[in-house]
C-alpha atoms as a PDB file:
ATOM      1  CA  UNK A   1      16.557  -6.104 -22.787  1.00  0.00           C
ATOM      2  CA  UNK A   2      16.267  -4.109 -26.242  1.00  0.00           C
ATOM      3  CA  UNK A   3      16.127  -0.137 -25.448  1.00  0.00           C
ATOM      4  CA  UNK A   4      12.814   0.748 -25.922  1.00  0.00           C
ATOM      5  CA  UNK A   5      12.722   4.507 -25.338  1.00  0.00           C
ATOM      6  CA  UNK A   6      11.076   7.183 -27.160  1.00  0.00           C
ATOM      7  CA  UNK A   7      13.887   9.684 -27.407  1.00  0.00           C
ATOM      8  CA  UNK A   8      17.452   9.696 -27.547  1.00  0.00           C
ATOM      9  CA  UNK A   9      19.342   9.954 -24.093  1.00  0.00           C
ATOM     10  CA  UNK A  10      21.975  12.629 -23.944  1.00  0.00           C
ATOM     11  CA  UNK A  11      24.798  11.771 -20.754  1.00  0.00           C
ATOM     12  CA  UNK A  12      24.520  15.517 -18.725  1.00  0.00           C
ATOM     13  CA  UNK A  13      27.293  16.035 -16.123  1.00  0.00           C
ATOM     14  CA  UNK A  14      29.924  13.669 -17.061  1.00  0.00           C
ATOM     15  CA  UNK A  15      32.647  16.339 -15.654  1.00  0.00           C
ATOM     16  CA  UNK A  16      30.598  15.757 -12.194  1.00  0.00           C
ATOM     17  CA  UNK A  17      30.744  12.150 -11.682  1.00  0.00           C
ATOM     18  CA  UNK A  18      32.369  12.734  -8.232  1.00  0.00           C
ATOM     19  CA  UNK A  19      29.752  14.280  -6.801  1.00  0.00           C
ATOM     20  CA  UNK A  20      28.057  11.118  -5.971  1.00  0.00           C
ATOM     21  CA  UNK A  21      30.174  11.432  -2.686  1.00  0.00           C
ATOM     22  CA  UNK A  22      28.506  14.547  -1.906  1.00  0.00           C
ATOM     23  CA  UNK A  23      24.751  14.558  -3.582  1.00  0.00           C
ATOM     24  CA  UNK A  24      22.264  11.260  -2.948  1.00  0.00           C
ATOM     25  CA  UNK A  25      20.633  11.752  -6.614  1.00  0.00           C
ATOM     26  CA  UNK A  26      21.516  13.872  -9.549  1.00  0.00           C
ATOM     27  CA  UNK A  27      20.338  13.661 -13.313  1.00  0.00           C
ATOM     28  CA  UNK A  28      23.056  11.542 -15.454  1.00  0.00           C
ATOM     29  CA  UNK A  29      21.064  11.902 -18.800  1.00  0.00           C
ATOM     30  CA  UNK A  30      17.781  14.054 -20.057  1.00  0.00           C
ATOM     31  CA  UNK A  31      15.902  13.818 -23.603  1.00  0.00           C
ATOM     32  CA  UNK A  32      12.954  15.819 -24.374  1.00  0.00           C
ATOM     33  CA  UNK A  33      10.685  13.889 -22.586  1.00  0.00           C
ATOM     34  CA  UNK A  34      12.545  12.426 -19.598  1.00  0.00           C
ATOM     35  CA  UNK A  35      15.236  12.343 -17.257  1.00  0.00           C
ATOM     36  CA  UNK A  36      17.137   9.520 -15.420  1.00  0.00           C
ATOM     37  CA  UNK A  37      18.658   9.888 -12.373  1.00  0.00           C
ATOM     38  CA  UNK A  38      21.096   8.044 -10.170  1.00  0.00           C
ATOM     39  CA  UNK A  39      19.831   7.573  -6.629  1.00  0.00           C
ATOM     40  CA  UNK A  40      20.485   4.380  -4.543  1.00  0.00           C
ATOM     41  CA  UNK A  41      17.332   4.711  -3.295  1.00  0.00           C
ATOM     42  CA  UNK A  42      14.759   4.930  -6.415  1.00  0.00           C
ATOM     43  CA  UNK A  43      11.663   5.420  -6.023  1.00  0.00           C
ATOM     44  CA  UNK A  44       8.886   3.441  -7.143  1.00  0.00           C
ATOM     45  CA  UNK A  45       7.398   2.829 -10.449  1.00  0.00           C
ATOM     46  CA  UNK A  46       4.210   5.692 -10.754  1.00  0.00           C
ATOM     47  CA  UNK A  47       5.911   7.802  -7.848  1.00  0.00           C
ATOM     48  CA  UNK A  48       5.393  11.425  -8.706  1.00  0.00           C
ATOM     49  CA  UNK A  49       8.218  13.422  -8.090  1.00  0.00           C
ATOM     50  CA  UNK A  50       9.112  17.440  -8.471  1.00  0.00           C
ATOM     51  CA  UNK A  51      12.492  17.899 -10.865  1.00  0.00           C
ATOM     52  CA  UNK A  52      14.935  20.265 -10.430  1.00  0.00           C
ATOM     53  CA  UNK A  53      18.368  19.858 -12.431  1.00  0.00           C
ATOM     54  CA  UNK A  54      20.825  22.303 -14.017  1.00  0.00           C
ATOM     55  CA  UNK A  55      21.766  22.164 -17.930  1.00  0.00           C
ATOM     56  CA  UNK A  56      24.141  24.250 -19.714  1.00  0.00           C
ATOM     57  CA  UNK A  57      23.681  25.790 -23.078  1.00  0.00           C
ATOM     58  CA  UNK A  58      25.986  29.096 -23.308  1.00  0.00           C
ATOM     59  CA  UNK A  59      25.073  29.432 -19.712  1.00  0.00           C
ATOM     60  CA  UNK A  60      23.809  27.278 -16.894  1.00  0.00           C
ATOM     61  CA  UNK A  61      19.522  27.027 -17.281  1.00  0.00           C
ATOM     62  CA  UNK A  62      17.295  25.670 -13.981  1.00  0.00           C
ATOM     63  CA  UNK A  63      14.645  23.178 -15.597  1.00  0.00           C
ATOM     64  CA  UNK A  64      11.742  22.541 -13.524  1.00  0.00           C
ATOM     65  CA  UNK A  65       9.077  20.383 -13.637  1.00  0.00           C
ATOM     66  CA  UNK A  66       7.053  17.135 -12.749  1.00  0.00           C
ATOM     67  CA  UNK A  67       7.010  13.660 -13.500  1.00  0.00           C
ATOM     68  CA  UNK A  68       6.070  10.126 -13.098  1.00  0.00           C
ATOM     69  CA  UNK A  69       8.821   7.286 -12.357  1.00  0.00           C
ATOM     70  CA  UNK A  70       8.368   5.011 -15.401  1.00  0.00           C
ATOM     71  CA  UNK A  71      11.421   2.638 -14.801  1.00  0.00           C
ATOM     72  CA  UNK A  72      13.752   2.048 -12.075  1.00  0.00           C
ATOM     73  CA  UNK A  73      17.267  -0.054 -11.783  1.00  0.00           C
ATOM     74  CA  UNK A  74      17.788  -0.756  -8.490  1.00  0.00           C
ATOM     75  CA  UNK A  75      21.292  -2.872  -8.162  1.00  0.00           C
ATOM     76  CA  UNK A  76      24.724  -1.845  -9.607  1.00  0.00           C
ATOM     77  CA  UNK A  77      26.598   1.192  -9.919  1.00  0.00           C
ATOM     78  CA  UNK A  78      24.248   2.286 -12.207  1.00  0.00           C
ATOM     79  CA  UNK A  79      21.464   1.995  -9.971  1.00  0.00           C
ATOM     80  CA  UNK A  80      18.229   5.070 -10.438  1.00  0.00           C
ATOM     81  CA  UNK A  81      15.311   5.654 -12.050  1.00  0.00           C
ATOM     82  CA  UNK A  82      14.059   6.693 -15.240  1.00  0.00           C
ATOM     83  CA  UNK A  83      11.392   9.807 -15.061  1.00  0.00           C
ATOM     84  CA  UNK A  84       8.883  10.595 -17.509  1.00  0.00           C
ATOM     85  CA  UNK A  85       8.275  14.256 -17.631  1.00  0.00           C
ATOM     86  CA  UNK A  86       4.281  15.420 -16.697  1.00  0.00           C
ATOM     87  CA  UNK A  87       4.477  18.786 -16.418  1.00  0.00           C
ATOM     88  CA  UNK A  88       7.161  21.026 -18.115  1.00  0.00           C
ATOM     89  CA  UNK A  89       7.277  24.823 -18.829  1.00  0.00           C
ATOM     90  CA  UNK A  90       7.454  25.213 -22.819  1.00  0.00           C
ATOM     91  CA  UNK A  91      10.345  27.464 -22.328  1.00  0.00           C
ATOM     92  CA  UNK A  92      11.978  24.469 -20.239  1.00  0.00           C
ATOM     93  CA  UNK A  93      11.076  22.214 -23.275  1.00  0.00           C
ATOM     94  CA  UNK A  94      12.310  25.084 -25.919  1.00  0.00           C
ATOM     95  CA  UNK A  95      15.561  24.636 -23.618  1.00  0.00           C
ATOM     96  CA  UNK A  96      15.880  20.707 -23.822  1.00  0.00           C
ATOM     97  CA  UNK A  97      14.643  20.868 -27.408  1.00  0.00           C
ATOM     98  CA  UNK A  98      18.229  23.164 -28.027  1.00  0.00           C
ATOM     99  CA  UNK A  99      20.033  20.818 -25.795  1.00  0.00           C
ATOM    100  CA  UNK A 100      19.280  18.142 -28.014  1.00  0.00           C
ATOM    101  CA  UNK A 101      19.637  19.538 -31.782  1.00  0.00           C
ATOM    102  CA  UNK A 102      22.983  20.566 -30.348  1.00  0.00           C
ATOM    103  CA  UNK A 103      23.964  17.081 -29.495  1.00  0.00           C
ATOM    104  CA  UNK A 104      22.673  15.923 -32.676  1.00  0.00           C
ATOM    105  CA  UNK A 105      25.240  18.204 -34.515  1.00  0.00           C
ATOM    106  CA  UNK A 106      27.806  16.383 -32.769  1.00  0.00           C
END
């Protein structure tokens, strides 16, 4: 299936990828205007959810916010859900915004 997202994906917390022993869902990539994260147990397509994930930019930022599962994977180890943001703080998207013109210097 051709990828058929609006914004580039950026991979967040590669140096973590253990912590899927210890934490049921966390955030694996974020753009400006979604997240996806890796839970076994996704949720379905339209499920509203509250966000809370960690990105670091010079020093560790909190982004919180809304959003509306838009896609889901549910077999395999890379098995989650794709959310579409629906409420974000504009310094939370000034944040993500500098999260992703750094990666694009890259």
């Amino acid at each position: 299936m051709p990828d058929q997202r609006a914004q580039p994906r950026l991979e967040v917390n590669n140096a973590y990828q253990g912590i899927a022993d210890y934490a049921s869902e966390y955030v694996v990539n974020v753009s400006r205007t979604g997240v996806f994260i890796k839970s076994a147990t996704p949720h379905p397509v339209g499920s509203r959810v509250a966000l809370r994930f960690a990105v670091y930019l010079d020093d560790f930022h909190i982004i919180e916010g809304e959003g509306t599962v838009a896609r889901i994977v549910t077999e395999g180890p890379e098995a989650g859900m794709g959310v579409a943001f629906t409420s974000l703080s504009p310094d939370n998207a000034k944040i993500l915004e500098e999260v992703q013109r750094r990666s694009n210097r890259r």
